[in-house]
Structure formats: structure tokens, C-alpha cells
N, C-alpha and C. Protein backbone atom coordinates (compact mmCIF):
# COMPACT_ATOMS: atom_id res chain seq x y z
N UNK A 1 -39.13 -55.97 13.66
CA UNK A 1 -40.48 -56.14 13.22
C UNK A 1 -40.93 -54.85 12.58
N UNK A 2 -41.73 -55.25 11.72
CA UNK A 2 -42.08 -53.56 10.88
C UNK A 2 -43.94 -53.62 11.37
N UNK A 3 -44.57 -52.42 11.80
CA UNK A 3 -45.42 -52.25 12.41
C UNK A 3 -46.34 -51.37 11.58
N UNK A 4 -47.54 -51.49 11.12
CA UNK A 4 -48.58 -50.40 10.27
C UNK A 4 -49.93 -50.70 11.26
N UNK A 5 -50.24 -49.33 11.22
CA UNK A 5 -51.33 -48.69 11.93
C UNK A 5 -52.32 -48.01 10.79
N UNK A 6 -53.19 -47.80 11.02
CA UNK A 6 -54.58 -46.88 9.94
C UNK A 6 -54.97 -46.04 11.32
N UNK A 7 -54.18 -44.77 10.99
CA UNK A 7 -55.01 -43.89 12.08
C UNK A 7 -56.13 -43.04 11.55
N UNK A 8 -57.29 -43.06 12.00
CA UNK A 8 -58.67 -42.00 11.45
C UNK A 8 -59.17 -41.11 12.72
N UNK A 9 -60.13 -40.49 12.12
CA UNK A 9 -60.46 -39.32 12.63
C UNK A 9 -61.29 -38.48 11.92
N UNK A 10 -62.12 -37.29 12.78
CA UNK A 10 -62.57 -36.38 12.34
C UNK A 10 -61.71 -35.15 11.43
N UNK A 11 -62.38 -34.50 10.57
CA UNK A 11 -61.62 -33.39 9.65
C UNK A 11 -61.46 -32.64 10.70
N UNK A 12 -61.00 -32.55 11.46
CA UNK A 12 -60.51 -31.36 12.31
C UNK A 12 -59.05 -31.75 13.04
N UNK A 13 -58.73 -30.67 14.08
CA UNK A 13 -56.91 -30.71 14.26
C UNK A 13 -57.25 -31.78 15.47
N UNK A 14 -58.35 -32.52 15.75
CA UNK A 14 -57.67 -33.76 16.78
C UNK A 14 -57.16 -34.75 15.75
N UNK A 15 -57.66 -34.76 14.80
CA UNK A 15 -56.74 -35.53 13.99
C UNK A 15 -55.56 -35.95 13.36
N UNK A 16 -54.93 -34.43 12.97
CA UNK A 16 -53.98 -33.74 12.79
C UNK A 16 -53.18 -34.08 14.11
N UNK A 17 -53.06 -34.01 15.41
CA UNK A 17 -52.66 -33.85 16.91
C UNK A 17 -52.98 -35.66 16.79
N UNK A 18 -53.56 -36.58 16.16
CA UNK A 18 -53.06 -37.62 16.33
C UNK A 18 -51.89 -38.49 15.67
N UNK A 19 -52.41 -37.89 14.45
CA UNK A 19 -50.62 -38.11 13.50
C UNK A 19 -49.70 -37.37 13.88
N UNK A 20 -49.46 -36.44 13.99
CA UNK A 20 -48.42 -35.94 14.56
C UNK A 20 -47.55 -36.65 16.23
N UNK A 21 -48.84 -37.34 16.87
CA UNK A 21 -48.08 -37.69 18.13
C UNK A 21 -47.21 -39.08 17.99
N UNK A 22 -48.11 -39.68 16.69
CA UNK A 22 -47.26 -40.99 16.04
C UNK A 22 -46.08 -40.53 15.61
N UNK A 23 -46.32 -39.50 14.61
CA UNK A 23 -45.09 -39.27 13.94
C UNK A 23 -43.51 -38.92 14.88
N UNK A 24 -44.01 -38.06 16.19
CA UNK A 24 -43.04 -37.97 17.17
C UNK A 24 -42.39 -39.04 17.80
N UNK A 25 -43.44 -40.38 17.53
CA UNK A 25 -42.94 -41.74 18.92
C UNK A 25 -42.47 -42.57 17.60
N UNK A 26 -41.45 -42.03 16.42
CA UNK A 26 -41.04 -42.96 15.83
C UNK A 26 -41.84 -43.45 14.33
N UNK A 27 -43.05 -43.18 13.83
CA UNK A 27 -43.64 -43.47 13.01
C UNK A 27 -43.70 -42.72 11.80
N UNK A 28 -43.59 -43.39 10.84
CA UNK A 28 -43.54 -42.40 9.70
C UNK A 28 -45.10 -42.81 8.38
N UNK A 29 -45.08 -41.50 8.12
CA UNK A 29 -45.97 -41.53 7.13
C UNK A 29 -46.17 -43.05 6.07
N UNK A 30 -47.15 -43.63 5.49
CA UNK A 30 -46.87 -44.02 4.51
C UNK A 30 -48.12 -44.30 3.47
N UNK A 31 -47.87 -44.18 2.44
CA UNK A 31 -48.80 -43.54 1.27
C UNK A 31 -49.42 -42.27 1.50
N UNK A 32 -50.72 -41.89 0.61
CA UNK A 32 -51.26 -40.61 0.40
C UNK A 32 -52.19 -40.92 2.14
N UNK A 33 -52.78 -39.61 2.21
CA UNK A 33 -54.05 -39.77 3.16
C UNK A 33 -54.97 -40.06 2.39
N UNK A 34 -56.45 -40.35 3.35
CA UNK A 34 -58.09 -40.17 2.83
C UNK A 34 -58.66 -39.35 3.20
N UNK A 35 -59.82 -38.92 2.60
CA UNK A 35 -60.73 -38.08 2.96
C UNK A 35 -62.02 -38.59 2.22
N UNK A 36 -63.07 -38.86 3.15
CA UNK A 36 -64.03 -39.64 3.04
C UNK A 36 -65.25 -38.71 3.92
N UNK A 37 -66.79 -39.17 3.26
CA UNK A 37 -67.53 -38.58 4.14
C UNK A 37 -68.44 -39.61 4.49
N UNK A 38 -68.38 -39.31 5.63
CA UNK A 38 -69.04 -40.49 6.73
C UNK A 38 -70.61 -40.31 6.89
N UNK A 39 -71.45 -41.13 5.90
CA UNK A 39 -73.41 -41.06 6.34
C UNK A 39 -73.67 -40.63 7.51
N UNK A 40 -73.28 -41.68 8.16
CA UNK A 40 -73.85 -41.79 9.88
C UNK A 40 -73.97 -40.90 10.17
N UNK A 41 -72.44 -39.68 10.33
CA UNK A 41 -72.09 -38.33 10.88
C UNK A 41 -72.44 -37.61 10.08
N UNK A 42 -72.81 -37.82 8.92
CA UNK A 42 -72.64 -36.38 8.42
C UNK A 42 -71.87 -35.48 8.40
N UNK A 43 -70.63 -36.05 8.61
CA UNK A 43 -69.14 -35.46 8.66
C UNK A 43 -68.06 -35.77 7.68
N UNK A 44 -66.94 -35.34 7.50
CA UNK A 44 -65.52 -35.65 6.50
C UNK A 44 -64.84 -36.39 7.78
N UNK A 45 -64.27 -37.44 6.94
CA UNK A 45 -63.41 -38.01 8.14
C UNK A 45 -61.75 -38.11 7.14
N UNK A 46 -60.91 -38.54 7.71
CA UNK A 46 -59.47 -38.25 7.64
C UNK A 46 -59.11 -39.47 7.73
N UNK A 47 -58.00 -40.04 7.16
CA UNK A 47 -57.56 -41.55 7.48
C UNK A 47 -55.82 -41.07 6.49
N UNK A 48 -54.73 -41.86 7.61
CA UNK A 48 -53.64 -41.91 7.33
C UNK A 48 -52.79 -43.40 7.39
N UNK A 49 -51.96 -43.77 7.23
CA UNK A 49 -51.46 -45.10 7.15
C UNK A 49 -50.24 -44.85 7.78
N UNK A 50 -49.67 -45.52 8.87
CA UNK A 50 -48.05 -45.38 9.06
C UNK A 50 -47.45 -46.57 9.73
N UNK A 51 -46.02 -46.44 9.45
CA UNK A 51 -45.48 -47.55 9.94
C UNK A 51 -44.28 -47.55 10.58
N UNK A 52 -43.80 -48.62 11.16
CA UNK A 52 -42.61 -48.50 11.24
C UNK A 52 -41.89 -49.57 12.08
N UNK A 53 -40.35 -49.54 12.38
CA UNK A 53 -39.18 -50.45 12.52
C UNK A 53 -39.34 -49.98 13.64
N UNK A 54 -39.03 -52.11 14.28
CA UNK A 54 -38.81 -51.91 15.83
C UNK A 54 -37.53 -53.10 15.47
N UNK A 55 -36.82 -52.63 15.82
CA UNK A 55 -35.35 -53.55 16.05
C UNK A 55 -35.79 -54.46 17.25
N UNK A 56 -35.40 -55.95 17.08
CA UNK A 56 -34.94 -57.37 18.18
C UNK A 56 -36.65 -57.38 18.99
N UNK A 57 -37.23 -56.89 18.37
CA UNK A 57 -38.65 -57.41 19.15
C UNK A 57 -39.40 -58.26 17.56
N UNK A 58 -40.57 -59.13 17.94
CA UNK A 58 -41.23 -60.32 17.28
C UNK A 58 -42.18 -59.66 17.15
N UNK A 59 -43.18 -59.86 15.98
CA UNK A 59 -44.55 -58.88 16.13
C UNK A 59 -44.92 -60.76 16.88
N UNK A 60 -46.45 -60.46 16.85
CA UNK A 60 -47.58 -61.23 17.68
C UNK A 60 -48.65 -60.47 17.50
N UNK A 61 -49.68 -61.25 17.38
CA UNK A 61 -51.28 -61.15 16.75
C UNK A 61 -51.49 -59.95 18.23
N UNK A 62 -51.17 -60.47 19.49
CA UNK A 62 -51.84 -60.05 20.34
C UNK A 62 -50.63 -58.60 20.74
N UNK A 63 -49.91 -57.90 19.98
CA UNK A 63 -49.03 -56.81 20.18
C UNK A 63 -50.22 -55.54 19.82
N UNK A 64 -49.84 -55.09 20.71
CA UNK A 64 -50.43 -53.13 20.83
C UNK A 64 -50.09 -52.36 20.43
N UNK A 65 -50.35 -52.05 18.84
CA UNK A 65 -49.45 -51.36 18.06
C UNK A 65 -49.87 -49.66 18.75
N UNK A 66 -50.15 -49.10 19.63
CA UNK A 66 -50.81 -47.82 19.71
C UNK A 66 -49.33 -47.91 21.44
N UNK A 67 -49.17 -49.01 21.60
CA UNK A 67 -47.70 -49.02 23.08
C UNK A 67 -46.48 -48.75 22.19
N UNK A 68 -46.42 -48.58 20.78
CA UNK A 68 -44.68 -48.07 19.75
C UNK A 68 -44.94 -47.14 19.39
């Protein structure tokens, strides 16, 4: 099964420290990032895309892509 996630976040390194912990459990980058500024906050927010291969398992609506 091939698996994509949209991980976001604040412009700062918890964000950074969240792609990176994907990228360690198997996930790889895919396309450019975002950088967007958020009204509400009044902040820059961060957004990345990644995906990835799980050999002999089925996806399902109700799978936890944040448990690969």
C-alpha cells in the first residue's frame, strides 16, 4: 500500500523535528514544501507532503497513517 500524509506546523524547529521523525520511520519527502501565513495566528506556517511503501498490508479508510 502506498501511504501520503500533509504534515504542518508552525515556522519554527517543532516542525522541522516533525518531518524529520517521519522521515526516520520510513517516509520520504514528496514534492516542494509550503509556506503560508496563517490570519488567525498571525504566524508563517510550514506544510510538507510525504509518503510511502508498506509491503503485504491493505490501506482502509479507517488506517492511522501517523502508526507507519
Amino acid at each position: 500500500m502506498k501511504l501520503y500524509r500533509f504534515l504542518s506546523g508552525p515556522d519554527d524547529s517543532s516542525f522541522c523535528h516533525k518531518v524529520t521523525a517521519a522521515l526516520n520511520k520510513g517516509w520520504h519527502l514528496f514534492g516542494s514544501p509550503t509556506y503560508a501565513y496563517d490570519k488567525q495566528t498571525k504566524s508563517m506556517r510550514c506544510g510538507q507532503a510525504v509518503v510511502k511503501d508498506v509491503e503485504g498490508q491493505e490501506y482502509r479508510p479507517d488506517t492511522k497513517l501517523s502508526d507507519w
